[in-house]
C-alpha atoms as a PDB file:
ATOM      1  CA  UNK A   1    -160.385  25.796-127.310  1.00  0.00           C
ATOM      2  CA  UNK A   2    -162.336  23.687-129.525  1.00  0.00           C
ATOM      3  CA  UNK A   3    -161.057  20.216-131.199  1.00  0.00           C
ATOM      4  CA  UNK A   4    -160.785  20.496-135.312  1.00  0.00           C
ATOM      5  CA  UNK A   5    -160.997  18.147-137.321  1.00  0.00           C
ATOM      6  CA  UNK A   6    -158.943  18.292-140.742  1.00  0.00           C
ATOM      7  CA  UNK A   7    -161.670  18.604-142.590  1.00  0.00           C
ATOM      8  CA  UNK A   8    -163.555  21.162-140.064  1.00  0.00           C
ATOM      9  CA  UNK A   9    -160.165  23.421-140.043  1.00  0.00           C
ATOM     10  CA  UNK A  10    -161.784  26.516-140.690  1.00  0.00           C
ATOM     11  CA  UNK A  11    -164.861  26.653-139.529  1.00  0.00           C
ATOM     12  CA  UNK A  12    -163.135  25.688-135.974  1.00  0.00           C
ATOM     13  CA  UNK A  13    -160.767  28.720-136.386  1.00  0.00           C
ATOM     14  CA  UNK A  14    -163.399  30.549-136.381  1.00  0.00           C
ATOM     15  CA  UNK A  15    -165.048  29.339-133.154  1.00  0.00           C
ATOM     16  CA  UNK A  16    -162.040  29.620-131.746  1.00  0.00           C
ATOM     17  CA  UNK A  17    -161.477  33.407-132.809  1.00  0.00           C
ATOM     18  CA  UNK A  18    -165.137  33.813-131.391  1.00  0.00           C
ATOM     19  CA  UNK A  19    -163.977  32.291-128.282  1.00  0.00           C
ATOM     20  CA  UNK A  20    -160.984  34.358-127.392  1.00  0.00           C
ATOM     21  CA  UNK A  21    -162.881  37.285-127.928  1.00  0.00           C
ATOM     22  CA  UNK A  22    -165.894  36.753-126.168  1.00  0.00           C
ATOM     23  CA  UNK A  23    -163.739  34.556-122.847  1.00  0.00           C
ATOM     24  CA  UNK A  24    -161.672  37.455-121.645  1.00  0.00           C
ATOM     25  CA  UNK A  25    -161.066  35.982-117.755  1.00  0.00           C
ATOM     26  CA  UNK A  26    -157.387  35.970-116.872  1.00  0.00           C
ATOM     27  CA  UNK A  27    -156.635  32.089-116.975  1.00  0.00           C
ATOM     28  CA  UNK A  28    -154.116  30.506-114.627  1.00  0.00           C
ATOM     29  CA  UNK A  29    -151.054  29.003-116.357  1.00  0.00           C
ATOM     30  CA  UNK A  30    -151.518  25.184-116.712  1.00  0.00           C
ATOM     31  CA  UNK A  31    -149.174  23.359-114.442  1.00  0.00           C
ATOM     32  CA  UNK A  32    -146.124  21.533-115.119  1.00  0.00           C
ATOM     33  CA  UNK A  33    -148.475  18.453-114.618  1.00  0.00           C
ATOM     34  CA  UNK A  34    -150.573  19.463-116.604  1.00  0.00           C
ATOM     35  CA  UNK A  35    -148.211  20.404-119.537  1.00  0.00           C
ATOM     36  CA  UNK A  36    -146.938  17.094-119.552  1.00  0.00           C
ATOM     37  CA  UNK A  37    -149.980  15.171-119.619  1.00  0.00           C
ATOM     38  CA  UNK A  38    -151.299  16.973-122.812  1.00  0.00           C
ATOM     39  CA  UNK A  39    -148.356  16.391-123.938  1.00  0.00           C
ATOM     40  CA  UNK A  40    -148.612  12.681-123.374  1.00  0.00           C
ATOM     41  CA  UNK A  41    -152.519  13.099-124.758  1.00  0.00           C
ATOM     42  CA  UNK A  42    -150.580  14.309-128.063  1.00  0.00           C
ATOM     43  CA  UNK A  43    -148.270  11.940-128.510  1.00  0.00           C
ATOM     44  CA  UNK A  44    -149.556   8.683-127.730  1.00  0.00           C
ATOM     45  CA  UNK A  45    -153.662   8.727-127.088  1.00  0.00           C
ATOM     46  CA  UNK A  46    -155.306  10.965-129.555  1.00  0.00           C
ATOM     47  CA  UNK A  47    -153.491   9.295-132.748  1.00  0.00           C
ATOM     48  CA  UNK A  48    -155.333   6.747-133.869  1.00  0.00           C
ATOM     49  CA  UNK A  49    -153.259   3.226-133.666  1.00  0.00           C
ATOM     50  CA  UNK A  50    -154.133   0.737-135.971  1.00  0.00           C
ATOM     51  CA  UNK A  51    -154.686  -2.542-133.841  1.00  0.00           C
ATOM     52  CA  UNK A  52    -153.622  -5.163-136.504  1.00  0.00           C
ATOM     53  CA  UNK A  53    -150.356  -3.219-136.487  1.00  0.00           C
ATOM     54  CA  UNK A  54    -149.617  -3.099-132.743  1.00  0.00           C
ATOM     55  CA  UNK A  55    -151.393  -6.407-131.621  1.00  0.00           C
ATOM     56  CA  UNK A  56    -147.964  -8.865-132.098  1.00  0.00           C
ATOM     57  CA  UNK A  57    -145.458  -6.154-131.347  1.00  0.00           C
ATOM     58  CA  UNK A  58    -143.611  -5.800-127.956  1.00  0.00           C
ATOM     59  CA  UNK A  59    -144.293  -3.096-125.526  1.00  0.00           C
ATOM     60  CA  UNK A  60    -143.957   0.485-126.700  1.00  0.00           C
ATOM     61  CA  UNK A  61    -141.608   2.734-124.762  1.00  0.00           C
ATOM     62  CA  UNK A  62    -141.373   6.601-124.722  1.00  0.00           C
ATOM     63  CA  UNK A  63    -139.831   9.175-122.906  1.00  0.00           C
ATOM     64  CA  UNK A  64    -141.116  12.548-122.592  1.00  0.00           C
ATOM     65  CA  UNK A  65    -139.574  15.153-120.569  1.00  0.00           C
ATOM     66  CA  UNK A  66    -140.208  18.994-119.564  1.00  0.00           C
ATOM     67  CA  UNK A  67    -138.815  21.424-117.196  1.00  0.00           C
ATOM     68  CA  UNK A  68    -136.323  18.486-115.685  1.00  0.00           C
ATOM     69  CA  UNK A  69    -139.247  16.359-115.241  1.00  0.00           C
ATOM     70  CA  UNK A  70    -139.217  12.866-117.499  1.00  0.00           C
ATOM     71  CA  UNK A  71    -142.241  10.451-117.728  1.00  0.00           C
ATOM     72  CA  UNK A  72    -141.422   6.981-119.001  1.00  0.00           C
ATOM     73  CA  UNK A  73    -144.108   5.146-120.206  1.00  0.00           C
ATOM     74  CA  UNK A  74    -144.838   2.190-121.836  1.00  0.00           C
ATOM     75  CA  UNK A  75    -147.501   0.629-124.206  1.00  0.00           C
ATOM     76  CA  UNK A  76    -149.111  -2.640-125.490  1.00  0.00           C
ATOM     77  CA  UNK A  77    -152.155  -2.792-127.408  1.00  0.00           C
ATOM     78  CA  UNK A  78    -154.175  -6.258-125.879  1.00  0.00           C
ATOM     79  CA  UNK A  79    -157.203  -7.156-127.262  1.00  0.00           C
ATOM     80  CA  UNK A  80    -160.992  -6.946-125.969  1.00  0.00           C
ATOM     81  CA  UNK A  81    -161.252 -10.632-126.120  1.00  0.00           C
ATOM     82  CA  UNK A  82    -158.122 -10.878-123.649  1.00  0.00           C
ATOM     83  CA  UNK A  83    -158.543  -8.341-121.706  1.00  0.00           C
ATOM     84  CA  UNK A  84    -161.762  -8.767-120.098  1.00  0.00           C
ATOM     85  CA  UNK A  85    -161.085 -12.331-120.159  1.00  0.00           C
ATOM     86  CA  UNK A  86    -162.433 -13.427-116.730  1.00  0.00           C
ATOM     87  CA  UNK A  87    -159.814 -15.944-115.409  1.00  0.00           C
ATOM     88  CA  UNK A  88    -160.399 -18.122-112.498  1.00  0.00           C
ATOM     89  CA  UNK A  89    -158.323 -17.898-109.478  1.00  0.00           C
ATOM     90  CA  UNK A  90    -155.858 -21.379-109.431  1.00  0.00           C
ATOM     91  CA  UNK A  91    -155.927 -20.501-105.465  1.00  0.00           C
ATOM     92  CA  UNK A  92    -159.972 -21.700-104.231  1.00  0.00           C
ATOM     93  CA  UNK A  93    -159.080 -20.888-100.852  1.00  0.00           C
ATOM     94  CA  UNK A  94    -159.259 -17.153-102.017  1.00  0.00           C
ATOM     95  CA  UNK A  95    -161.276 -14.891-102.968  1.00  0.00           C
ATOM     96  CA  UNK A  96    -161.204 -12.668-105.828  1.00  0.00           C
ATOM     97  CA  UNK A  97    -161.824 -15.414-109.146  1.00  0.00           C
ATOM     98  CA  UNK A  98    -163.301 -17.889-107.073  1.00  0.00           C
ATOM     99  CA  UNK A  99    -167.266 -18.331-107.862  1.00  0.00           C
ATOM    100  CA  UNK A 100    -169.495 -16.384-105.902  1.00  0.00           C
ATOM    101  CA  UNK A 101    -171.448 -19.722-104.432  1.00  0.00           C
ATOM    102  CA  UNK A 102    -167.933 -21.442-103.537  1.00  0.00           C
ATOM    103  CA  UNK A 103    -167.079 -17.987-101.045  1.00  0.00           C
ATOM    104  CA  UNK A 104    -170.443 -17.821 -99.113  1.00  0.00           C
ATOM    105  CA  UNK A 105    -170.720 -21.760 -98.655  1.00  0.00           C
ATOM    106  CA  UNK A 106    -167.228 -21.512 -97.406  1.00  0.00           C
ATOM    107  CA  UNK A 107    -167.644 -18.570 -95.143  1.00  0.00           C
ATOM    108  CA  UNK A 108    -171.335 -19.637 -94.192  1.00  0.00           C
ATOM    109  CA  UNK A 109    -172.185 -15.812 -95.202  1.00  0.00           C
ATOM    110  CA  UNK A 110    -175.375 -15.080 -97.419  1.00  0.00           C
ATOM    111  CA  UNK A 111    -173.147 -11.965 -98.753  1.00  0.00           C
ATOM    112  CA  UNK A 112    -168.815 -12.195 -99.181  1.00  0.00           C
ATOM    113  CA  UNK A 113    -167.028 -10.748 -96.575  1.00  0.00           C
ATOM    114  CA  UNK A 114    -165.030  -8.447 -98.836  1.00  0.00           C
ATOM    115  CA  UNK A 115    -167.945  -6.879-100.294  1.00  0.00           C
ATOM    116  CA  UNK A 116    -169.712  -6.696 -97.024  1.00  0.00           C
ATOM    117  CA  UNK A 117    -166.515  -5.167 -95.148  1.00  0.00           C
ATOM    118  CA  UNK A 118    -165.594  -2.690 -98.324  1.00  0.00           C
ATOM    119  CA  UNK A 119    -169.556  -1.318 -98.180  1.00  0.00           C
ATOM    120  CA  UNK A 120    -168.968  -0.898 -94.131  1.00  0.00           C
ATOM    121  CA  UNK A 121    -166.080   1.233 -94.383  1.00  0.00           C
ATOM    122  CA  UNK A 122    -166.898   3.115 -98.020  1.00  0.00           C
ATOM    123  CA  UNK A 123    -170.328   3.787 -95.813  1.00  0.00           C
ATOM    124  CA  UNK A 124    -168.110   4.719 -92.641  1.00  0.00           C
ATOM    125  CA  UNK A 125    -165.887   7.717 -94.389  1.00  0.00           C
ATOM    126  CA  UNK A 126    -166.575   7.687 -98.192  1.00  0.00           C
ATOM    127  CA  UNK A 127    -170.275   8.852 -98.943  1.00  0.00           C
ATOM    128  CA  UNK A 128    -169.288  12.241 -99.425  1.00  0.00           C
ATOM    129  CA  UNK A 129    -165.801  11.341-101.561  1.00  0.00           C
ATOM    130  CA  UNK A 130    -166.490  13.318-104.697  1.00  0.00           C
ATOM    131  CA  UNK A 131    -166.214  11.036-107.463  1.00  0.00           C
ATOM    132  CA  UNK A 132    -166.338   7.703-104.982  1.00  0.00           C
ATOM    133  CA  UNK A 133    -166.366   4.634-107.365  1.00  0.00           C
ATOM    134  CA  UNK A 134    -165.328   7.059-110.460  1.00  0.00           C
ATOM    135  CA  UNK A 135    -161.689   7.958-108.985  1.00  0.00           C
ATOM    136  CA  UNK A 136    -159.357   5.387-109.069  1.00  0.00           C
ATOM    137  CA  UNK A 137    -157.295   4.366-105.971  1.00  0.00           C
ATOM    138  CA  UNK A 138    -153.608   3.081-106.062  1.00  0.00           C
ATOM    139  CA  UNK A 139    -153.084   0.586-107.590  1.00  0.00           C
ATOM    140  CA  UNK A 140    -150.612  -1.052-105.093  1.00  0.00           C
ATOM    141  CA  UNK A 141    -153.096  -0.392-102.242  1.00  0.00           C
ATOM    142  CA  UNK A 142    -155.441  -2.301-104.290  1.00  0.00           C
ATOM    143  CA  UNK A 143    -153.361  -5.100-104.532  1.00  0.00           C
ATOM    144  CA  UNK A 144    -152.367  -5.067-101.369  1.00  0.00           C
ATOM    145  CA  UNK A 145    -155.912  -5.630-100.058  1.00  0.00           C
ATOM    146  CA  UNK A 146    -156.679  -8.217-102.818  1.00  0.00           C
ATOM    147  CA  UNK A 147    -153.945  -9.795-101.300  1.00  0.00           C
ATOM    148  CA  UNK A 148    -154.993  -9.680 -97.657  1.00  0.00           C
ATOM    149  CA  UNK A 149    -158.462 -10.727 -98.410  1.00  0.00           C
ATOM    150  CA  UNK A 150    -157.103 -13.576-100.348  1.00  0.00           C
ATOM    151  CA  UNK A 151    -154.766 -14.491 -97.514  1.00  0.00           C
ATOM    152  CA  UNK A 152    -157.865 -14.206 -95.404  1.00  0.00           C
ATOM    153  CA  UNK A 153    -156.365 -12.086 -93.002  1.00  0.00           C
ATOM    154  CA  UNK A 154    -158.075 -11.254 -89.888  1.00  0.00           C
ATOM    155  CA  UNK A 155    -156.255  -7.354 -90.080  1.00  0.00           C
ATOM    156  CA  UNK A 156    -157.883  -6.158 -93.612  1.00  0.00           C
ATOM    157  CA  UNK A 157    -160.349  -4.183 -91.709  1.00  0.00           C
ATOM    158  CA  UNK A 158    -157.619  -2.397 -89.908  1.00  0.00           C
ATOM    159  CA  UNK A 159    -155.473  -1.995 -92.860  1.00  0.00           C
ATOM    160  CA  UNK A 160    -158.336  -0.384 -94.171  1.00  0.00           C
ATOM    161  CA  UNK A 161    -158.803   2.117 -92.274  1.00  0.00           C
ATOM    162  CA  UNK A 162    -155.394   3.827 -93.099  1.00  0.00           C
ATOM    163  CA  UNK A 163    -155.790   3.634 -96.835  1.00  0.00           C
ATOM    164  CA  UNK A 164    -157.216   6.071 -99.230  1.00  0.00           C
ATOM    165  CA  UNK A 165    -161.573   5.343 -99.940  1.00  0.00           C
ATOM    166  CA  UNK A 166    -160.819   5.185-103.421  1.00  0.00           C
ATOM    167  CA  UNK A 167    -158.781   2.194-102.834  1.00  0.00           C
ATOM    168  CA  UNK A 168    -161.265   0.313-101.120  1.00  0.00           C
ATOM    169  CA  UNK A 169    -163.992   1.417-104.005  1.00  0.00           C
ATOM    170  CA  UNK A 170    -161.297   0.189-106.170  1.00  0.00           C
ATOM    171  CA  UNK A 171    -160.586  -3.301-104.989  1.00  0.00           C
ATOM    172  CA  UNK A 172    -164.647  -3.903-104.589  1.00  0.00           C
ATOM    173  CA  UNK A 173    -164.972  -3.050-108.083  1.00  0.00           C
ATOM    174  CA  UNK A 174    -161.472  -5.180-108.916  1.00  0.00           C
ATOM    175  CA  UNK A 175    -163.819  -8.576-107.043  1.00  0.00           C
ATOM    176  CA  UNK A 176    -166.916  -8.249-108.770  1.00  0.00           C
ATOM    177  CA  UNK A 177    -164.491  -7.573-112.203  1.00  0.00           C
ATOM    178  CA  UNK A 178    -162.661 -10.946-111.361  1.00  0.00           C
ATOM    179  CA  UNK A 179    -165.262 -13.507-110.213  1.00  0.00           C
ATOM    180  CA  UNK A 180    -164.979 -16.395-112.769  1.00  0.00           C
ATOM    181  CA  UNK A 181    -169.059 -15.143-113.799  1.00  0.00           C
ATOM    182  CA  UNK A 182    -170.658 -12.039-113.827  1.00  0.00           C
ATOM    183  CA  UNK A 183    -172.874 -11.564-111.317  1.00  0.00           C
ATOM    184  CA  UNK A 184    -176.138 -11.306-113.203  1.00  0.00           C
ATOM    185  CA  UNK A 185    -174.580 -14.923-114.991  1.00  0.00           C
ATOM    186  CA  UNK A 186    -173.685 -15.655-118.762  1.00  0.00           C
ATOM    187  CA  UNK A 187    -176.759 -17.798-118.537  1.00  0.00           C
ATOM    188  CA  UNK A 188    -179.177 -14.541-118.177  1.00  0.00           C
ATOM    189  CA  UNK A 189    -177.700 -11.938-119.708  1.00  0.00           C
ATOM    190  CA  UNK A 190    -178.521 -12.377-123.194  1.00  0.00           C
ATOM    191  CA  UNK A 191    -182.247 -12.218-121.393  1.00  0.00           C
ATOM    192  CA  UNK A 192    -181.509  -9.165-119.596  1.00  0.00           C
ATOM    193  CA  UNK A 193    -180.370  -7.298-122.585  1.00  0.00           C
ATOM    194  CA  UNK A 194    -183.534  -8.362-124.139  1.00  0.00           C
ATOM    195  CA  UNK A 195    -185.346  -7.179-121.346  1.00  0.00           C
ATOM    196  CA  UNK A 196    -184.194  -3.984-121.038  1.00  0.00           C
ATOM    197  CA  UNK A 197    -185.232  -3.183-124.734  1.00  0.00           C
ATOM    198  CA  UNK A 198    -189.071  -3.874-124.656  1.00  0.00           C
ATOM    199  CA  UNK A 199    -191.161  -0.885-125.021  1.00  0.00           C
ATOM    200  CA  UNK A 200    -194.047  -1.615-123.201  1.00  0.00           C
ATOM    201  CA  UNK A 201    -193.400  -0.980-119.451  1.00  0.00           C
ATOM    202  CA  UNK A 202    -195.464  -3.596-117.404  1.00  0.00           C
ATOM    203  CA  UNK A 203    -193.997  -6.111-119.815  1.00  0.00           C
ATOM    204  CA  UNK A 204    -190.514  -4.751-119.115  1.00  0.00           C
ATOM    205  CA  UNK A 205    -191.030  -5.075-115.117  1.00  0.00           C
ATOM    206  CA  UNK A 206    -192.507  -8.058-115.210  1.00  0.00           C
ATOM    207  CA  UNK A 207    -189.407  -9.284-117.396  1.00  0.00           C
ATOM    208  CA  UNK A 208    -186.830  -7.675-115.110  1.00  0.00           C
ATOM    209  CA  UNK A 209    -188.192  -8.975-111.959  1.00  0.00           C
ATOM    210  CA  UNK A 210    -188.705 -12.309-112.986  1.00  0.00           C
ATOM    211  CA  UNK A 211    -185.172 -12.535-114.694  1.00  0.00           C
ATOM    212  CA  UNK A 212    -183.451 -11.116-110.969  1.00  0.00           C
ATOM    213  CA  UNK A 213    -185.337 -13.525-108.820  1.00  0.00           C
ATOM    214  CA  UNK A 214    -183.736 -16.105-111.332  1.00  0.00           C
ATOM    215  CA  UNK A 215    -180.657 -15.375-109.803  1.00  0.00           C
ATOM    216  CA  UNK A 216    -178.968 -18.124-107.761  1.00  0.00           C
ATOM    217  CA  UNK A 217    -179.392 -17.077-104.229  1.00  0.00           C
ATOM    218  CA  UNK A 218    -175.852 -15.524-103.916  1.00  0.00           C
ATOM    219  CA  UNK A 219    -175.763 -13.776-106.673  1.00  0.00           C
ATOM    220  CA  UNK A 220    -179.437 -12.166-105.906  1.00  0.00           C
ATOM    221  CA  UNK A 221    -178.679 -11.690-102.143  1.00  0.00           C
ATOM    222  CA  UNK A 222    -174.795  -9.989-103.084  1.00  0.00           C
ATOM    223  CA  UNK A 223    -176.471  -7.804-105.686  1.00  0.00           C
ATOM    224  CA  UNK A 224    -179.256  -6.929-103.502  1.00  0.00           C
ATOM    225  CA  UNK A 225    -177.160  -5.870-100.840  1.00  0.00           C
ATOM    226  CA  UNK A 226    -175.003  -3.688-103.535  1.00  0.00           C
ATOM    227  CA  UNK A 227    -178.127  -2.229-104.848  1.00  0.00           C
ATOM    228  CA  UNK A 228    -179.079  -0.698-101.671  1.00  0.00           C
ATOM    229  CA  UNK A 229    -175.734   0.506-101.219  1.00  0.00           C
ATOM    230  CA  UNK A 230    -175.766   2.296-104.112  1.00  0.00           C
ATOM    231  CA  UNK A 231    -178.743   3.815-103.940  1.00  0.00           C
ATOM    232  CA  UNK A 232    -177.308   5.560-100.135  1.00  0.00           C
ATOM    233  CA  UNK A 233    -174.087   6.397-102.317  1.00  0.00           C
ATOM    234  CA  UNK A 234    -176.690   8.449-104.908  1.00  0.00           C
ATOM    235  CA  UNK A 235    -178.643   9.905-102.096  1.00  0.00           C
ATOM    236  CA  UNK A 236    -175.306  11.930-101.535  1.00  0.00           C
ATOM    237  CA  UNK A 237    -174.415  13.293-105.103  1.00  0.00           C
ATOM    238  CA  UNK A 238    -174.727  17.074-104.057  1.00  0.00           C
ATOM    239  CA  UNK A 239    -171.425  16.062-102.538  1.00  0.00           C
ATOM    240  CA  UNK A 240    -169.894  13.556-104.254  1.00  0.00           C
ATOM    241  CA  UNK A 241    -171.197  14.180-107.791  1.00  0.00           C
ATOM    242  CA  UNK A 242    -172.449  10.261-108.315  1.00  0.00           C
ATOM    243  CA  UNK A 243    -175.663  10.334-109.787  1.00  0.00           C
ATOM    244  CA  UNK A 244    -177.823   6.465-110.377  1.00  0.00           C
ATOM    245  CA  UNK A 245    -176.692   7.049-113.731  1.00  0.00           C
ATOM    246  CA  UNK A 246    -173.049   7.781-113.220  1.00  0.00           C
ATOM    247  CA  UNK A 247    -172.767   4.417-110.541  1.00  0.00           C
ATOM    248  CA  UNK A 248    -174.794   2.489-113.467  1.00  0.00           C
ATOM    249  CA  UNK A 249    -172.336   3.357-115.999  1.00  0.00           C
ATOM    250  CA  UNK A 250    -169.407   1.929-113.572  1.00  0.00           C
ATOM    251  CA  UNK A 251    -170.704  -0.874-112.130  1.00  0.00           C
ATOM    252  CA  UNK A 252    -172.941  -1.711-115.261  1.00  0.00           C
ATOM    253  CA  UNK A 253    -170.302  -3.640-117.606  1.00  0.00           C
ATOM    254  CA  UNK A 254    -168.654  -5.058-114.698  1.00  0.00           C
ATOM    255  CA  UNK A 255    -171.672  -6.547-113.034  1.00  0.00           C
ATOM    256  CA  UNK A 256    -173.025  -7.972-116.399  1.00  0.00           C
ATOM    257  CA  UNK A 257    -170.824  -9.069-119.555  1.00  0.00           C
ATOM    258  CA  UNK A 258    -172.026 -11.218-122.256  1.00  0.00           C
ATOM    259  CA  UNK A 259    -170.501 -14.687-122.273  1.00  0.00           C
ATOM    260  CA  UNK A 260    -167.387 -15.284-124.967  1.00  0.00           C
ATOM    261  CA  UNK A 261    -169.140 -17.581-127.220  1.00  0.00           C
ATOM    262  CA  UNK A 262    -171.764 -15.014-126.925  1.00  0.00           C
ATOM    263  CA  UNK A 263    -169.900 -11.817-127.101  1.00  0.00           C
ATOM    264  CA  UNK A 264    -170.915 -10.285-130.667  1.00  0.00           C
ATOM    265  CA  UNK A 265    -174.585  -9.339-130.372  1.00  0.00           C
ATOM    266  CA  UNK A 266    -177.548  -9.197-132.982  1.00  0.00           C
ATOM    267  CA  UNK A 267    -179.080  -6.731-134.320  1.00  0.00           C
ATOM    268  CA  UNK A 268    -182.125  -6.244-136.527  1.00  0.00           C
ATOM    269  CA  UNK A 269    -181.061  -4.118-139.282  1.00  0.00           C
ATOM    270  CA  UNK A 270    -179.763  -4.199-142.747  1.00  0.00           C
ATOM    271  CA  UNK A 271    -176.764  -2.106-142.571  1.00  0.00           C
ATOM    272  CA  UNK A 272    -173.323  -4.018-140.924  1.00  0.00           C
ATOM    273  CA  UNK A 273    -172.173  -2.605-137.616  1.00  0.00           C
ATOM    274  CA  UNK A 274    -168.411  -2.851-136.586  1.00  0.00           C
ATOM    275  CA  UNK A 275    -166.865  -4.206-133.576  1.00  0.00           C
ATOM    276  CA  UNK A 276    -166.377  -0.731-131.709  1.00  0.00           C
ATOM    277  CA  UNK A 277    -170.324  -0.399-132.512  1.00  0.00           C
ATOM    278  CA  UNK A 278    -171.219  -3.679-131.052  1.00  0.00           C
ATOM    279  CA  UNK A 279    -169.244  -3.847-128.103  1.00  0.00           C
ATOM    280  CA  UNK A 280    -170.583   0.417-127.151  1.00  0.00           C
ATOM    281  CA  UNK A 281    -174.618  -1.405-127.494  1.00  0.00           C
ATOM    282  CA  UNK A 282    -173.573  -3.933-125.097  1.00  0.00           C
ATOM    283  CA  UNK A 283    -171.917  -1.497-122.523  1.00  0.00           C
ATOM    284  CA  UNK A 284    -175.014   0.809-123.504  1.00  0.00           C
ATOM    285  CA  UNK A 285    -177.467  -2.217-122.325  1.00  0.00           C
ATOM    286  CA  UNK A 286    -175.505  -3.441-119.200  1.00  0.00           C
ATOM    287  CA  UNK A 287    -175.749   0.410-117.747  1.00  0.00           C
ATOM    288  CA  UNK A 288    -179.449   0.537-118.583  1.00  0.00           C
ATOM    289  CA  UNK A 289    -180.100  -2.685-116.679  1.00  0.00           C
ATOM    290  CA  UNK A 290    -178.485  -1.728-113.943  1.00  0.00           C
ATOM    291  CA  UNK A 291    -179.866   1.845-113.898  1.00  0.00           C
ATOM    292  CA  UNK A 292    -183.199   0.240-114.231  1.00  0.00           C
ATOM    293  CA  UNK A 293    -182.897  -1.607-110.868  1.00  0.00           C
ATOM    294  CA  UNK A 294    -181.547   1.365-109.295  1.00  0.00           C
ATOM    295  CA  UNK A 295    -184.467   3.222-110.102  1.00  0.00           C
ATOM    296  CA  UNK A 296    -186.541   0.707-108.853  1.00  0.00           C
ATOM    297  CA  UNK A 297    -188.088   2.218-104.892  1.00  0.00           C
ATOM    298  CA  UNK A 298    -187.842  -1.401-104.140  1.00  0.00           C
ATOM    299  CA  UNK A 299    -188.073  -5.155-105.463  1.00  0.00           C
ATOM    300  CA  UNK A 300    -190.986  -7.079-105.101  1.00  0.00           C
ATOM    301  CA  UNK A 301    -190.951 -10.405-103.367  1.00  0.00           C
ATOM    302  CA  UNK A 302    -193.157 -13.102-104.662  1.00  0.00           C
ATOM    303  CA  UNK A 303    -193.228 -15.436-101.620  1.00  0.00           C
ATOM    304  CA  UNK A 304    -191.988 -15.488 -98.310  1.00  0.00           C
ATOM    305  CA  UNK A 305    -189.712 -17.821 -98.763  1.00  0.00           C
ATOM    306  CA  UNK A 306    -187.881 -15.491-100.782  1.00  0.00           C
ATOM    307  CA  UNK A 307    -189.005 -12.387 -98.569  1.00  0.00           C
ATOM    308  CA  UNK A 308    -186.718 -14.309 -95.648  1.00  0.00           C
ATOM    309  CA  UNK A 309    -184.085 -15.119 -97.533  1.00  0.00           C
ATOM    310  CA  UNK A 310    -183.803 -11.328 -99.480  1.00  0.00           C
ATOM    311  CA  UNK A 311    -184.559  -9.005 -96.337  1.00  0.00           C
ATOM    312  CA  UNK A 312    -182.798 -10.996 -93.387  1.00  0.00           C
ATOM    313  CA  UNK A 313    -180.302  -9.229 -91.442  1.00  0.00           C
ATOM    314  CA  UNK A 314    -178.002 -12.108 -91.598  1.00  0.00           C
ATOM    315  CA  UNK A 315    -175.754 -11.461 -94.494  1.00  0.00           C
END
C-alpha cells in the first residue's frame, strides 16, 4: 500500500484501489513481530516530534502490547551536536577514543590491532553475510569486545570467533566512530568536501590524491588498509548485497565529519537552507568522497618513500 499524505488523500486511494486490483497473489499474514513493530512505527516514529519540545524533557516511556506480547520502550530526543560528539577516552591505555597515532606508536603497528584483527576474521567467515556492515550486531557483544580490546586482552580473537559477524562489523565501525578525530582529520575535511565538488576531473584527482597523501601516516596507512578491504567486501555483493556505494554510504560519515566549530557548511545560493538540509549535503559529500576512493583501481604513489611505507606487508 502506498503512503498518503493529507493533502494527497485521494489521489492515493486511488492508487491503492489500482493496486488491490491489479496485485492479486495470496499474501502471508504479517507476523506477530511484525504487527507490533508497525505498530511501534505508528505510534512513536512516523509523527513528527517537535525537537524544542522534547529536547529538556525526561525519557519517554510507552508500552505497547499484542497477543500477550508487551514491548516497553523508551525515548529521549538528544541533539546532533551531542550526539556525534566525539569524546576522548579518559583511559589512554585503550583503545577505542584514543588518537589513532597514540595506538600504533604504542603497539609499534603501522595499522591498530582491532581493525587489523576485525578485517581478519570479517574476511575469514563474513564476505558473503548479506548485508555485512549494514546489519547491526548486538549490542552487548559489541560492548563486550570494545571492552576486551580496551582491556587488551590476549583472548579477543578467540572470543571472536563465537560471536555473530555482524558484531565484529559492528564494533569496527563503533572504533573508527569513537576515535577522538575522524580519520580523514578536521584539518582536511573542509578540503575534501571541496574536492569532491569540482567539475573538471583531472583537477578533481589531482585534488583527491594530493589531499590523501596529506594524511598523517596512520591515518593514510589505516585507511588504506580499509580501502582494500572494502573493495574485497564489494567484489562479493551478488551475495551479500553491498555494493561501493552502499559501504560508502556507511562508512562515509563515520570516516569523515566536519569539525564542531566547523559543522554548518556554506553554500552559494540566495535562498536559506535549514539544519536538516545542511547536515543531509554534508553526509551527501562524506559518501561521495569515500565512494570516490573506492572507485579508484588503485592510488598512486609519488615517491618511494611513500611506496614503502603504503604497500609494506608490515602493518
Amino acid at each position: 500500500m502506498s503512503d498518503c499524505n493529507p493533502s494527497e488523500e485521494s489521489a492515493c486511494q486511488t492508487i491503492n484501489a489500482l493496486e488491490e486490483e491489479v496485485d492479486m497473489t495470496p499474501r502471508k499474514p504479517p507476523s506477530t513481530g511484525a504487527r507490533i513493530w508497525d505498530r511501534v512505527r505508528s505510534n512513536l516514529l512516523r509523527p513528527k516530534l517537535d525537537p524544542q519540545n522534547l529536547q529538556n524533557k525526561d525519557w519517554q516511556r510507552t508500552v505497547i502490547a499484542m497477543n500477550g506480547v508487551e514491548v516497553k520502550l523508551s525515548m529521549k530526543f538528544t541533539s546532533r551536536e551531542f550526539s556525534l560528539k566525539r569524546m576522548p577516552s579518559r583511559k589512554q591505555s585503550g583503545v577505542f577514543g584514543v588518537k589513532i597515532h597514540v595506538v600504533t606508536k604504542r603497539e609499534r603497528s603501522k595499522v591498530p590491532l582491532i581493525v587489523r584483527q576485525c578485517v581478519e576474521e570479517i574476511e575469514r567467515r563474513g564476505m558473503e553475510e548479506v548485508g555485512i556492515y549494514r546489519v547491526s550486531g548486538v549490542a552487548t557483544d559489541i560492548q563486550t569486545l570494545k571492552a576486551a580490546f580496551d582491556l587488551n586482552n590476549k583472548d579477543v580473537s578467540v572470543m571472536m570467533r563465537d560471536m555473530d559477524v555482524n558484531a565484529i562489523a559492528g564494533t569496527l565501525k563503533l572504533y573508527f566512530r569513537e576515535l577522538p578525530e575522524p580519520l580523514f582529520t578536521d584539518e582536511l575535511y573542509p578540503n575534501f568536501s571541496g574536492g569532491i565538488a569540482l567539475s573538471d576531473s583531472v583537477a578533481k584527482e589531482s585534488c583527491m590524491l594530493n589531499l590523501l597523501l596529506s594524511l598523517p601516516e596512520p591515518n593514510l596507512v589505516t585507511f588504506l588498509f580499509l580501502l582494500d578491504h572494502l573493495k574485497r567486501v564489494a567484489e562479493n555483493e551478488s551475495f551479500n548485497k553491498m555494493s561501493l556505494h552502499n559501504l560508502a554510504t556507511v562508512f562515509g560519515p563515520t570516516l569523515l565529519r566536519p569539525s564542531e566549530k566547523d559543522s554548518k557548511i556554506t553554500i552559494n545560493t540566495s535562498q536559506p537552507i535549514s539544519m536538516n538540509d545542511s547536515w543531509s549535503l554534508e553526509v551527501m559529500a562524506q559518501v561521495q568522497v569515500l565512494l570516490y576512493f573506492l572507485q579508484m583501481e588503485s592510488i598512486p604513489t609519488p615517491d618511494s618513500k611513500r611506496q614503502s611505507l603504503l604497500f609494506s606487508t608490515e602493518v
